[in-house]
C-alpha atoms as a PDB file:
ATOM      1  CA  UNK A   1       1.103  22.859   4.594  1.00  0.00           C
ATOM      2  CA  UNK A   2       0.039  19.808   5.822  1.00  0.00           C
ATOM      3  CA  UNK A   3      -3.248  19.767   4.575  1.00  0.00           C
ATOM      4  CA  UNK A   4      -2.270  21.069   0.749  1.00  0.00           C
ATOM      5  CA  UNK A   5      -0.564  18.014  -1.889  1.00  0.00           C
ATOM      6  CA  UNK A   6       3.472  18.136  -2.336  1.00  0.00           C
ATOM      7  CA  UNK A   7       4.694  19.732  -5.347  1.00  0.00           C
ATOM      8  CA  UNK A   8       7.241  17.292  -6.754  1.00  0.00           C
ATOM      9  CA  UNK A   9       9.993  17.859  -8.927  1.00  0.00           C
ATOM     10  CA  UNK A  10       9.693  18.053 -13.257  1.00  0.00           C
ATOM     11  CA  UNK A  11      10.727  14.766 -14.540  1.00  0.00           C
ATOM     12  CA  UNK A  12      11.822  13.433 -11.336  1.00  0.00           C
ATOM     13  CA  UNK A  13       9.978  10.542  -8.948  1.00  0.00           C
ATOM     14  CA  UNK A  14       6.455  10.012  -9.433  1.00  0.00           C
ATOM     15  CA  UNK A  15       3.844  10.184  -7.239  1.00  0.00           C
ATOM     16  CA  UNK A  16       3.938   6.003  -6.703  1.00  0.00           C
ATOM     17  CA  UNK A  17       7.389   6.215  -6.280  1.00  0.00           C
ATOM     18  CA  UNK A  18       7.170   8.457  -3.291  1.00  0.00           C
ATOM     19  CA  UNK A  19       4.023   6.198  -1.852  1.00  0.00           C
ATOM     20  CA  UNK A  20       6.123   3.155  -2.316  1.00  0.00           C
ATOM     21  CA  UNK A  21       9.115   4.552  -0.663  1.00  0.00           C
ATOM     22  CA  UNK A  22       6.434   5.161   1.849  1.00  0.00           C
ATOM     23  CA  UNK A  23       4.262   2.445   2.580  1.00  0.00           C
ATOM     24  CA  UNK A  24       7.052  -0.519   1.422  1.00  0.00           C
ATOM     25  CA  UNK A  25       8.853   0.663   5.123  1.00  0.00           C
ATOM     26  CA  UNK A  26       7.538  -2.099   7.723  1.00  0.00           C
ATOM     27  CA  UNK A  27       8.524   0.185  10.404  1.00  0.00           C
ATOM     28  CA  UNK A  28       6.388   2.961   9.247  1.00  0.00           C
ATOM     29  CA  UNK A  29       3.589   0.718   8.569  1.00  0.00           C
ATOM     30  CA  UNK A  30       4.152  -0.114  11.816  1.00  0.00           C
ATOM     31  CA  UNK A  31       4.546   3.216  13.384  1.00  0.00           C
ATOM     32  CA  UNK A  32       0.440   4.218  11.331  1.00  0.00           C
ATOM     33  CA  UNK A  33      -0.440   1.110  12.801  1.00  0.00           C
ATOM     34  CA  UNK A  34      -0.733   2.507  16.347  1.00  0.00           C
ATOM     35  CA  UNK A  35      -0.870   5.799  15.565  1.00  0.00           C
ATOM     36  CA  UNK A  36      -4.635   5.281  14.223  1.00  0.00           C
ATOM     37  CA  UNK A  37      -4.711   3.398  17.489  1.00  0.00           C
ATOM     38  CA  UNK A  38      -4.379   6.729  19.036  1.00  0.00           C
ATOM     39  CA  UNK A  39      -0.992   6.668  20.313  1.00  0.00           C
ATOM     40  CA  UNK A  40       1.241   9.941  19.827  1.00  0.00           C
ATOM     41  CA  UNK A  41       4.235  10.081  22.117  1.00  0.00           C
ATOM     42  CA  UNK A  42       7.750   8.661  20.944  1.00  0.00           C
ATOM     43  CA  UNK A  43       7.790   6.568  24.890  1.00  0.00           C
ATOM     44  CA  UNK A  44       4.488   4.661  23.775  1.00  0.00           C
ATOM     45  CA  UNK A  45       5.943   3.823  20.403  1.00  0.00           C
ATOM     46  CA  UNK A  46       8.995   2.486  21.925  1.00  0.00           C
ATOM     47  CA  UNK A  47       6.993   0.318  24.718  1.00  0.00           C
ATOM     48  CA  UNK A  48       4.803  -1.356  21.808  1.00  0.00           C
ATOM     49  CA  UNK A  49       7.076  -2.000  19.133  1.00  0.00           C
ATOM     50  CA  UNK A  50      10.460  -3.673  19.265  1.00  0.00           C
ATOM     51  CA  UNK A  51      12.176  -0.905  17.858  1.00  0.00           C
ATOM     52  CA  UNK A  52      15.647   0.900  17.947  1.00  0.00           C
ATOM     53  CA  UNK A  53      15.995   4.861  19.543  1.00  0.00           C
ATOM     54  CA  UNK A  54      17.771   5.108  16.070  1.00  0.00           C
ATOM     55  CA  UNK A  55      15.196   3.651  13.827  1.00  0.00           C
ATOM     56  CA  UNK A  56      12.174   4.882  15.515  1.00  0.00           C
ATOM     57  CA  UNK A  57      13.696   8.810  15.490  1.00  0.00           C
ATOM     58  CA  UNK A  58      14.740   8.162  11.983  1.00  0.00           C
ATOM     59  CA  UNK A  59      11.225   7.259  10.737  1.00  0.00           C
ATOM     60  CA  UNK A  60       9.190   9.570  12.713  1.00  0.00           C
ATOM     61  CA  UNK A  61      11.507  12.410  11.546  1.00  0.00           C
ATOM     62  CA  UNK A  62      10.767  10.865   8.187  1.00  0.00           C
ATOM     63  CA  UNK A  63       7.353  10.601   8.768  1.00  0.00           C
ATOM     64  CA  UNK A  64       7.196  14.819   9.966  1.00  0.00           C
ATOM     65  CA  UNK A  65       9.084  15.700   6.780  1.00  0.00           C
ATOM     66  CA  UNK A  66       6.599  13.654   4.459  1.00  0.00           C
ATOM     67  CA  UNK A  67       3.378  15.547   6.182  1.00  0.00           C
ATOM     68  CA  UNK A  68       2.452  12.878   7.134  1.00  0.00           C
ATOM     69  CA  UNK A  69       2.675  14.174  10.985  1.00  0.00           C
ATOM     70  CA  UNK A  70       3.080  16.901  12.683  1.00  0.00           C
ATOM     71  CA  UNK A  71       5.296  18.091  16.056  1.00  0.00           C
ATOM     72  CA  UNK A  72       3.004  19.769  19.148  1.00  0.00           C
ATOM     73  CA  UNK A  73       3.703  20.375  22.378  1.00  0.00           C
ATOM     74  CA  UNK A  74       1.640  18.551  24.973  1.00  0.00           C
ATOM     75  CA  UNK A  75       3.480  19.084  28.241  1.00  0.00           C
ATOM     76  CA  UNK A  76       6.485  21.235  29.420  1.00  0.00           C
ATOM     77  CA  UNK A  77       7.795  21.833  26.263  1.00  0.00           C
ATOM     78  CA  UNK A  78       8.187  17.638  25.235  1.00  0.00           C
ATOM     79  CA  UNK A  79       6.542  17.265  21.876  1.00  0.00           C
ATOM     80  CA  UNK A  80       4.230  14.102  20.395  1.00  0.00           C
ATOM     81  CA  UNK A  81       3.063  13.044  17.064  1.00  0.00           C
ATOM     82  CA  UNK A  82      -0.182  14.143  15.575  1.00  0.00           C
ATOM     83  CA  UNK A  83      -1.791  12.499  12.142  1.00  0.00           C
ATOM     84  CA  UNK A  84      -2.294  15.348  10.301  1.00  0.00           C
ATOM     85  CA  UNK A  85      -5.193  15.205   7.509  1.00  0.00           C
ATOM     86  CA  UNK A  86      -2.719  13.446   4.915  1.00  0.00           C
ATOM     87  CA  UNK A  87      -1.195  10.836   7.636  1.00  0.00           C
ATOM     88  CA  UNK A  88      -5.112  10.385   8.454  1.00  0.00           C
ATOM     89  CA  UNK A  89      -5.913  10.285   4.935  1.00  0.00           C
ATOM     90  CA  UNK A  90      -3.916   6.689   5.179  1.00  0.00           C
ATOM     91  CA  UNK A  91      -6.474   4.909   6.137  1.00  0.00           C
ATOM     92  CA  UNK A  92      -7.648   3.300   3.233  1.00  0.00           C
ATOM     93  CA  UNK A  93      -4.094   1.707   2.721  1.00  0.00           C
ATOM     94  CA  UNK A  94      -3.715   0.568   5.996  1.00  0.00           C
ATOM     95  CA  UNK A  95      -7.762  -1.146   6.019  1.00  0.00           C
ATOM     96  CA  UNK A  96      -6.998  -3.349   2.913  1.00  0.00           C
ATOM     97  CA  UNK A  97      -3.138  -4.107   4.018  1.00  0.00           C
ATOM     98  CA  UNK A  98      -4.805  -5.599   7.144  1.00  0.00           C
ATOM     99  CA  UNK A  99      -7.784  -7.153   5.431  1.00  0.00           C
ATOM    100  CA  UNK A 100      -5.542  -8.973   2.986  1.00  0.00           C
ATOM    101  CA  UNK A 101      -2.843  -9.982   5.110  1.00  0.00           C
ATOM    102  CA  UNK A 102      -6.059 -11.402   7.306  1.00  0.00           C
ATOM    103  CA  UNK A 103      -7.108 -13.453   4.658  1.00  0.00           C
ATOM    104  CA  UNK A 104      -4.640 -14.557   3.033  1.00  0.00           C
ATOM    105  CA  UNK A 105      -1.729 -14.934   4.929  1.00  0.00           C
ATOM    106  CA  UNK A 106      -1.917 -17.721   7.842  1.00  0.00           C
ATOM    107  CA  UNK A 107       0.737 -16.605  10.199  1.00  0.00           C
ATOM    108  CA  UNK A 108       1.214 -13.440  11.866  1.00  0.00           C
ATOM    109  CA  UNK A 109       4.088 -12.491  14.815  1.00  0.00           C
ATOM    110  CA  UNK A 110       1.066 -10.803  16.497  1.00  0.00           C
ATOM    111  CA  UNK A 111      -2.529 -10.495  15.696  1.00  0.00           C
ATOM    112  CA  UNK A 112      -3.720  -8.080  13.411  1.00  0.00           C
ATOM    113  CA  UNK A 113      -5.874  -4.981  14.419  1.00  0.00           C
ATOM    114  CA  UNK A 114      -9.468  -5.585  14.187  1.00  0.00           C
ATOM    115  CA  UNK A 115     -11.581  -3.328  12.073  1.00  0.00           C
ATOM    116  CA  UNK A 116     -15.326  -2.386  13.191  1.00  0.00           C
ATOM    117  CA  UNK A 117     -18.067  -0.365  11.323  1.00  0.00           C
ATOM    118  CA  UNK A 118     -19.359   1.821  13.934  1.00  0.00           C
ATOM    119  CA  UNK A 119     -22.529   2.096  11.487  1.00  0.00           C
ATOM    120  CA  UNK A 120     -23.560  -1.114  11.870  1.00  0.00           C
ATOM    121  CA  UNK A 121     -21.613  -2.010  14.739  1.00  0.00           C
ATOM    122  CA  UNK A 122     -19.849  -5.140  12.878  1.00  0.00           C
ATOM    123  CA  UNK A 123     -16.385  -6.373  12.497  1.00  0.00           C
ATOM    124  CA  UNK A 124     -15.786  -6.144   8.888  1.00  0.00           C
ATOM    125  CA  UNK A 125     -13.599  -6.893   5.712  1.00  0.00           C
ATOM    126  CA  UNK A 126     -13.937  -3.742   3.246  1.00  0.00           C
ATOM    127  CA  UNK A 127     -15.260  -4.132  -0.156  1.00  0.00           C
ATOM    128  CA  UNK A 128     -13.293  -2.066  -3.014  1.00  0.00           C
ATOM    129  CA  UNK A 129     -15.498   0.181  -4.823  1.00  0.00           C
ATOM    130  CA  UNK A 130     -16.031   2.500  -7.789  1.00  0.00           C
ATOM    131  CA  UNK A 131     -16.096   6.235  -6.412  1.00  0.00           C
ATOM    132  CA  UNK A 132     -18.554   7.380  -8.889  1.00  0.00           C
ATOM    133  CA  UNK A 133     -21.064   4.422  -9.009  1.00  0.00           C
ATOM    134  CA  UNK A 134     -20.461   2.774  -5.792  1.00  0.00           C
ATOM    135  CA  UNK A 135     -20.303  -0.685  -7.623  1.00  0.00           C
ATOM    136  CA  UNK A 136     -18.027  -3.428  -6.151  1.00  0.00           C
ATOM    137  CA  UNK A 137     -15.012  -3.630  -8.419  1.00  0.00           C
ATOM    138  CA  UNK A 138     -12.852  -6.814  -9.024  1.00  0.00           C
ATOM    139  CA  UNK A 139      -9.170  -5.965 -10.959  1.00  0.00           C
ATOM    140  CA  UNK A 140     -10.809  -7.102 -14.238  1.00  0.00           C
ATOM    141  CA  UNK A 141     -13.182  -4.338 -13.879  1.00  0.00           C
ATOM    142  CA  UNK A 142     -10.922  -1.459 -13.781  1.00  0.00           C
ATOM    143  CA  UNK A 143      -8.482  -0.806 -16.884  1.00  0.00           C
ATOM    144  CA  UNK A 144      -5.100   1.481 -15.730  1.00  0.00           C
ATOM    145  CA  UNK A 145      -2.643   3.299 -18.154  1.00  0.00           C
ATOM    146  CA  UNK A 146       0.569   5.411 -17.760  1.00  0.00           C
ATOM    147  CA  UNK A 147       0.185   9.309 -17.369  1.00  0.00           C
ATOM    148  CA  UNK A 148       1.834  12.419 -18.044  1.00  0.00           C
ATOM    149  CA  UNK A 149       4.664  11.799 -15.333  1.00  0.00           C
ATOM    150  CA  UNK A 150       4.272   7.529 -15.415  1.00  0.00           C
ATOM    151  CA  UNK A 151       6.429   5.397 -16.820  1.00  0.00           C
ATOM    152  CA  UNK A 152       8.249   2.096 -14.668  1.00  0.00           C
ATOM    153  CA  UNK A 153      11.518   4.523 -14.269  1.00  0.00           C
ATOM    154  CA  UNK A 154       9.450   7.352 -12.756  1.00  0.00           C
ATOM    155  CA  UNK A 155       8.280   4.785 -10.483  1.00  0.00           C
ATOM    156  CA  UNK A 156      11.092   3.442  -8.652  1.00  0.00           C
ATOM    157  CA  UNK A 157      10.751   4.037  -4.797  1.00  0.00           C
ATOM    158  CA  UNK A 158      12.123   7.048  -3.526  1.00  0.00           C
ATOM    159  CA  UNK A 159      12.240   6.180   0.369  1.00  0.00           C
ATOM    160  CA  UNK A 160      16.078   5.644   1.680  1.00  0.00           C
ATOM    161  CA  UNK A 161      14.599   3.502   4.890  1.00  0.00           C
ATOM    162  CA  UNK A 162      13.029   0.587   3.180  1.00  0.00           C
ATOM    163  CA  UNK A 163      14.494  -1.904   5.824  1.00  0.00           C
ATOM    164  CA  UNK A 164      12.585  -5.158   7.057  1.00  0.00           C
ATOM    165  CA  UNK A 165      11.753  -5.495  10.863  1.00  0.00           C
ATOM    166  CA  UNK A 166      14.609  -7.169  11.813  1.00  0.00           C
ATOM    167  CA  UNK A 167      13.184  -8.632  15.737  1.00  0.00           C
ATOM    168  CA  UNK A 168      10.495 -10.464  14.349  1.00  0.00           C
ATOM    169  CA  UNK A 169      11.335 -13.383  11.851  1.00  0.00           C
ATOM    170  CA  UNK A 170       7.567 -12.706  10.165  1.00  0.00           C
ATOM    171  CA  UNK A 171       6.736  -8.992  11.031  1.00  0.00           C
ATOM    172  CA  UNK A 172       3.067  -7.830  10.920  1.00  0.00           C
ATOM    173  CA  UNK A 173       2.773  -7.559   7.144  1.00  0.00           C
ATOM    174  CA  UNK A 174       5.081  -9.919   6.157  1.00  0.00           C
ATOM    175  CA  UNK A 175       3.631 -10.723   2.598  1.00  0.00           C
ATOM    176  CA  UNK A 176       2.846  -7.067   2.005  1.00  0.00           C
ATOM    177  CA  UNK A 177       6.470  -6.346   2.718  1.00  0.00           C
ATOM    178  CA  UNK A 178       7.286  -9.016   0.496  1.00  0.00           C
ATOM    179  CA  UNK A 179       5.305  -7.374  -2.713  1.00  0.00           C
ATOM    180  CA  UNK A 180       5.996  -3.839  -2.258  1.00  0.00           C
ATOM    181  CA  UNK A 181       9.068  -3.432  -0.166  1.00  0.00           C
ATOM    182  CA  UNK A 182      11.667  -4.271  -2.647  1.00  0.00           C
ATOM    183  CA  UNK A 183      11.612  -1.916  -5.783  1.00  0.00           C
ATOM    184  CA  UNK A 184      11.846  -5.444  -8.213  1.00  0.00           C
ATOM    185  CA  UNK A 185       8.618  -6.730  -6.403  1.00  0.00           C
ATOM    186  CA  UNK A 186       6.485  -4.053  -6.586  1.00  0.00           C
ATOM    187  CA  UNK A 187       7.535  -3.602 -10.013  1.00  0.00           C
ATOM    188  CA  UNK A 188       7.165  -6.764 -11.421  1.00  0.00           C
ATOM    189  CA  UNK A 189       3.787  -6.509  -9.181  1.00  0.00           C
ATOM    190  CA  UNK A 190       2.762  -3.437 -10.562  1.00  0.00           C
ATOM    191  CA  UNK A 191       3.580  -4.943 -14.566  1.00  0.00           C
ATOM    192  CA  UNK A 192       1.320  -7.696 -13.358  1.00  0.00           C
ATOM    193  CA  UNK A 193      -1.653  -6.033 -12.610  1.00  0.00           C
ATOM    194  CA  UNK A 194      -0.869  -3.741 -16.005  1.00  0.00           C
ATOM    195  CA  UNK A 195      -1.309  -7.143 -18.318  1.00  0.00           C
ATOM    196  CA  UNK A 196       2.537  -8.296 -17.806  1.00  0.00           C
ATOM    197  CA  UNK A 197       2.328 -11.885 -18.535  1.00  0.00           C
ATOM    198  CA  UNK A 198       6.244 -13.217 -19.721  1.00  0.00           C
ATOM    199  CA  UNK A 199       9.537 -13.188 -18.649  1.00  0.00           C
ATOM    200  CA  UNK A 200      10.971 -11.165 -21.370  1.00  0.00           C
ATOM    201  CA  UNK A 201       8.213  -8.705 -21.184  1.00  0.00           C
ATOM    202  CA  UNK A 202       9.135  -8.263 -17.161  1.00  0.00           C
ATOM    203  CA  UNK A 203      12.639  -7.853 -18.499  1.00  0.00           C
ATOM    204  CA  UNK A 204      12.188  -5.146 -21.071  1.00  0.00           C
ATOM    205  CA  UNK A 205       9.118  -3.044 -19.978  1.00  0.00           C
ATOM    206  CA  UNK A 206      10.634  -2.745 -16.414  1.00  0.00           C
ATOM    207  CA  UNK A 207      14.874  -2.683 -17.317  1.00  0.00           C
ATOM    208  CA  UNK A 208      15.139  -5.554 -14.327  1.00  0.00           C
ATOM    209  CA  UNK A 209      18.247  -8.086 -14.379  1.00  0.00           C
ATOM    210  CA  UNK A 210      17.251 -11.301 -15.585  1.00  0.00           C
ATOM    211  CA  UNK A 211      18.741 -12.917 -12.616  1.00  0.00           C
ATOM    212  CA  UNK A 212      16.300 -10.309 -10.326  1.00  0.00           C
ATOM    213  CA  UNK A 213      13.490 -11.192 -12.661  1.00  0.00           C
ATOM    214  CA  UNK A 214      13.729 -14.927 -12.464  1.00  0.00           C
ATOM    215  CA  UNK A 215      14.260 -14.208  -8.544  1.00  0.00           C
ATOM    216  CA  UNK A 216      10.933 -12.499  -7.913  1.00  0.00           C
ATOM    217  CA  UNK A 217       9.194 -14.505 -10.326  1.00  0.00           C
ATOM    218  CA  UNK A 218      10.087 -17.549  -8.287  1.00  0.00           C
ATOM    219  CA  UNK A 219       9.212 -15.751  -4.809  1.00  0.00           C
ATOM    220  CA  UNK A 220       5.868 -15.130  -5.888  1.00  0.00           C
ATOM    221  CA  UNK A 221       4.930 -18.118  -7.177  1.00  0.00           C
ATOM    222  CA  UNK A 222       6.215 -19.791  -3.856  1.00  0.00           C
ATOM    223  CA  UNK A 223       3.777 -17.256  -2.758  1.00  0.00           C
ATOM    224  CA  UNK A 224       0.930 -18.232  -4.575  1.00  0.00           C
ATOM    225  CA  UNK A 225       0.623 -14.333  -6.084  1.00  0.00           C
ATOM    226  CA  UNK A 226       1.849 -16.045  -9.317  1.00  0.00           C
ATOM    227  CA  UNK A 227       1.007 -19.352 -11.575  1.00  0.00           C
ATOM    228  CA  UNK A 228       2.781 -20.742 -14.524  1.00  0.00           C
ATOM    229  CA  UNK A 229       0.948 -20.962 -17.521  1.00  0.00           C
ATOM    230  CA  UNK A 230       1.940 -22.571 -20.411  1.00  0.00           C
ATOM    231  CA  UNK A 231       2.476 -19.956 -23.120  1.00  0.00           C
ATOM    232  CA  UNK A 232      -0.508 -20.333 -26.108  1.00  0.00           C
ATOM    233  CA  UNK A 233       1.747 -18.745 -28.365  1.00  0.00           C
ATOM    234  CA  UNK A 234       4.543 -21.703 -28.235  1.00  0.00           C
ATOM    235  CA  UNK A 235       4.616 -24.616 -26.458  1.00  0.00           C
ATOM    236  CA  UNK A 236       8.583 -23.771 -24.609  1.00  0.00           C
ATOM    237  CA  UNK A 237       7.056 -20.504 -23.235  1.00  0.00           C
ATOM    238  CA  UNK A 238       5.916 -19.943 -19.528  1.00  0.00           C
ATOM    239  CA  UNK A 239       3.611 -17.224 -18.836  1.00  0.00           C
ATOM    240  CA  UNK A 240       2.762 -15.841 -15.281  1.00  0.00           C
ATOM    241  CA  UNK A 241      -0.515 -14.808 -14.496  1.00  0.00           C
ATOM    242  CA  UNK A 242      -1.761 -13.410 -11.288  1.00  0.00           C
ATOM    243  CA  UNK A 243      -3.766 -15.634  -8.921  1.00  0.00           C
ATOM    244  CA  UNK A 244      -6.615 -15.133  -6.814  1.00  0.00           C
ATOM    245  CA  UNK A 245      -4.707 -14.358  -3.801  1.00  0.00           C
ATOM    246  CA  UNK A 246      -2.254 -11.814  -6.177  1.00  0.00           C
ATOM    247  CA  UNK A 247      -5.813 -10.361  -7.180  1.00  0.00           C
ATOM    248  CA  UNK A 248      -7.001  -9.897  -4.047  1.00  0.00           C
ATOM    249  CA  UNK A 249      -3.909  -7.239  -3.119  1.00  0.00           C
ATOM    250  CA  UNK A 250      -5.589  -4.980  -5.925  1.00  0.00           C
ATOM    251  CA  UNK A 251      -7.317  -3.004  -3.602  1.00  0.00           C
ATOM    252  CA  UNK A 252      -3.686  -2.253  -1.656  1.00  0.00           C
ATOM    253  CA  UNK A 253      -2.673  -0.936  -4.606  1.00  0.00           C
ATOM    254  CA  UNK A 254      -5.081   1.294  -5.779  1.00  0.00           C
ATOM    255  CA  UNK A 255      -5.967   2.547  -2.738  1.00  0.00           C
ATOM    256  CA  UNK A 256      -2.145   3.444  -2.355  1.00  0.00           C
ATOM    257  CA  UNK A 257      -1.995   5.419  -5.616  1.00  0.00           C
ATOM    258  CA  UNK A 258      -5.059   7.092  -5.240  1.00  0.00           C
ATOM    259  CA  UNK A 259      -3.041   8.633  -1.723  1.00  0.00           C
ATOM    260  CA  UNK A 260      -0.037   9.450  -3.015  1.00  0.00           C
ATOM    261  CA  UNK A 261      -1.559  11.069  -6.469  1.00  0.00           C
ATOM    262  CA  UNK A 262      -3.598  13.196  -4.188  1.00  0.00           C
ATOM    263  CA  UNK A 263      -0.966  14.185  -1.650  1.00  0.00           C
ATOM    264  CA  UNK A 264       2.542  14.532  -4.088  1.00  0.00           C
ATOM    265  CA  UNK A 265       1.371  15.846  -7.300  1.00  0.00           C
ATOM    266  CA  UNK A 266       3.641  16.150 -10.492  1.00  0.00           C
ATOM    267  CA  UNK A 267       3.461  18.734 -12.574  1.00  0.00           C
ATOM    268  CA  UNK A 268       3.148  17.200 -16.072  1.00  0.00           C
ATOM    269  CA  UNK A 269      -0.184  15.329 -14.405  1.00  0.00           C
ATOM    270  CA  UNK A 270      -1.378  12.139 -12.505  1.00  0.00           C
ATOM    271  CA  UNK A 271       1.277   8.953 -13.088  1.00  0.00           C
ATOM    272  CA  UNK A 272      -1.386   6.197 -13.552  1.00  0.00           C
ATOM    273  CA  UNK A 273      -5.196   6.718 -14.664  1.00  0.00           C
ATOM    274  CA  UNK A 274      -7.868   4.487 -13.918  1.00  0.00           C
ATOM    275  CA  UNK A 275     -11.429   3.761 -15.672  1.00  0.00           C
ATOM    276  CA  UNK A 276     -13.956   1.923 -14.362  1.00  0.00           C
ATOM    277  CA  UNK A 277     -15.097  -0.288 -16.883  1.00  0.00           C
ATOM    278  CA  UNK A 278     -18.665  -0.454 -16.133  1.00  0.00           C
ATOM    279  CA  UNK A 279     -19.833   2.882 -15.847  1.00  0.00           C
ATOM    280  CA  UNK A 280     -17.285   4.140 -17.906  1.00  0.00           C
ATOM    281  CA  UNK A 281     -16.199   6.858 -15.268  1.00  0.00           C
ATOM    282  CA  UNK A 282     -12.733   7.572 -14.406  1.00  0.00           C
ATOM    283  CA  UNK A 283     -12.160   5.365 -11.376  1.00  0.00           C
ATOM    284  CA  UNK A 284     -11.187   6.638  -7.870  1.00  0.00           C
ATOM    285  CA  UNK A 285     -11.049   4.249  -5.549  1.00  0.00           C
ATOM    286  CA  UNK A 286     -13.404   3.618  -2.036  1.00  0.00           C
ATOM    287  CA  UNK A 287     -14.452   0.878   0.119  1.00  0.00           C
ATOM    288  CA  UNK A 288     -17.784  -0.268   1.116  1.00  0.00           C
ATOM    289  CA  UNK A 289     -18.150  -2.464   4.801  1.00  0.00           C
ATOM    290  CA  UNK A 290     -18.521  -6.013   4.144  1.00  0.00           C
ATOM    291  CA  UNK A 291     -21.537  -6.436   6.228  1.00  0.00           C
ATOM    292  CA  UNK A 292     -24.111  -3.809   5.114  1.00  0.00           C
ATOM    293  CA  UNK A 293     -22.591  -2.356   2.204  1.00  0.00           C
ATOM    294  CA  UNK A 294     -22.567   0.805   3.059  1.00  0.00           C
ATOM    295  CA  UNK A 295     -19.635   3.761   1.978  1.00  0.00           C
ATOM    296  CA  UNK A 296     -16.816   4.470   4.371  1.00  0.00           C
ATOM    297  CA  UNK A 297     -15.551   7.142   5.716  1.00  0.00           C
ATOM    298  CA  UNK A 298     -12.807   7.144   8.267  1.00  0.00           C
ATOM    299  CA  UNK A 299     -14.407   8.591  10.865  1.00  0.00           C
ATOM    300  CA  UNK A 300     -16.981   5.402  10.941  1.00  0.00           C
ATOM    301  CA  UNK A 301     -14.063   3.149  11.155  1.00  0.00           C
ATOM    302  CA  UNK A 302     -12.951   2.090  14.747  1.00  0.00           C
ATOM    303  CA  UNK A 303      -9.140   0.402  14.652  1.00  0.00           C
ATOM    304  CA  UNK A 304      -9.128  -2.200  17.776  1.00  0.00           C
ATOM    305  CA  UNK A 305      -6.050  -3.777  19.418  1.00  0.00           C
ATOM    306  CA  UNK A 306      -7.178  -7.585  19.429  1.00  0.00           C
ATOM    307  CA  UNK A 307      -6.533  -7.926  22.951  1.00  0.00           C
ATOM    308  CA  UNK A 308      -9.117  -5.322  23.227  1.00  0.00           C
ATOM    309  CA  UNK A 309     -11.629  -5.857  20.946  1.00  0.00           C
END
């Protein structure tokens, strides 16, 4: 059922494998995009998006078998797309994706969606949050270890359509796709945000090539997720530390575990665990709106096409 978490299998892909496999696919972010937009038939899809028969059946079929929608019958037996209460669940991921790419990437191929709080009737940015206190949260704030089924091998991406949009030379999210769509990145991303600071540590904690490591490393500098440091150990040693803009993507991240370790659970337990620093609370993500602070929900979220808002 769509509405009950996926069992997954002992000792096989973790639950932030199967959310990377997931959410790393431009074309299914793409596909969410509009669907929270409200559309639901396979013609609409194909009139808004650039996108192959082949590649758009492959990822809605994809989409159907991850729960994430589901078939119905709307007129003379042809079929459309619903978000079930998973696929709606997705949200959250989708609201900081945009936010970030908003703020911190300059170009887009087409303008982003525009987000408005219909409690206070704003356009907004969300605000990551502490579940249990409500208090803003910054990455520094929230301390993450390895669970029962974690570990960086458990973690690899599981997805088998983790392809780049190929008619647009940017894409929507073409830094997000850049972090989390190649297994290295998100990774090396992920080791990052877990208090990965040197090459050798990228290396050995994650089993990466050198060749890929020094590859990535030197993408996301370019980037500006990553700075060289010199090393306070010894003076011939570069460290990489994230920077505010590699910060800032926290809230894509957590926001995308917290998903996928409630909708694909393991069975030796959760693959990362969060606590919340300041009250000391094991931390579940949720986002606040910009302008007045208040707690989101999805329902009090309304997704805009720019040309409409």
């Amino acid at each position: 059922m769509a509405d009950a978490p996926t069992p997954l299998e002992p000792g096989g892909t973790n639950a932030v494998g199967v959310t990377l496999g997931l959410v790393g696919d431009e074309w299914n972010l793409l596909i969410l995009r509009y669907a929270v937009m409200g559309v639901r038939r396979y013609g609409e899809w194909r009139e808004a998006l650039p996108i192959s028969h082949a590649v758009l059946s492959g990822r809605l079929a994809y989409l159907t078998e991850m729960a994430v929608f589901e078939k119905a019958e709307y007129s003379g037996g042809r079929l459309e797309y619903r978000l079930t209460k998973r696929g709606r669940d997705l949200w959250t991921v989708l609201l900081t994706v945009w936010a970030w790419e908003s703020t911190w990437v300059p170009q887009h191929a087409e303008s982003l969606p525009v987000m408005v709080h219909l409690g206070c009737g704003s356009e907004f940015a969300p605000v990551l949050a502490c579940h249990g206190c409500l208090d803003a949260v910054l990455p520094r704030d929230v301390a993450g270890t390895f669970g029962p089924s974690g570990g960086w091998e458990r973690s690899v991406p599981s997805g088998t359509t983790r392809r780049r949009v190929a008619s647009s030379a940017a894409g929507l999210f073409p830094q997000t796709m850049t972090l989390i769509g190649n297994r290295w990145s998100a990774a090396i991303l992920g080791g990052a945000f877990q208090g990965l600071n040197r090459f050798r540590d990228f290396e050995q904690r994650l089993g990466a090539p050198p060749a890929v490591v020094a590859d990535r490393l030197r993408v996301f500098r370019e980037l500006g997720i990553f700075e060289q440091v010199p090393s306070p150990d010894r003076a011939d040693w570069t460290t990489y530390h994230l920077t505010d803009k590699g910060r800032a993507f926290f809230p894509v991240v957590v926001t995308s575990i917290a998903w996928g370790q409630r909708w694909f659970q393991a069975p030796e337990g959760p693959a990362l665990i969060y606590r919340h620093q300041g009250c000391g609370q094991w931390f579940a993500p949720r986002l606040l709106c910009g302008k007045c602070g208040a707690a989101l929900r999805g329902q009090d979220v309304a997704v805009e096409r720019p040309e409409l808002a």
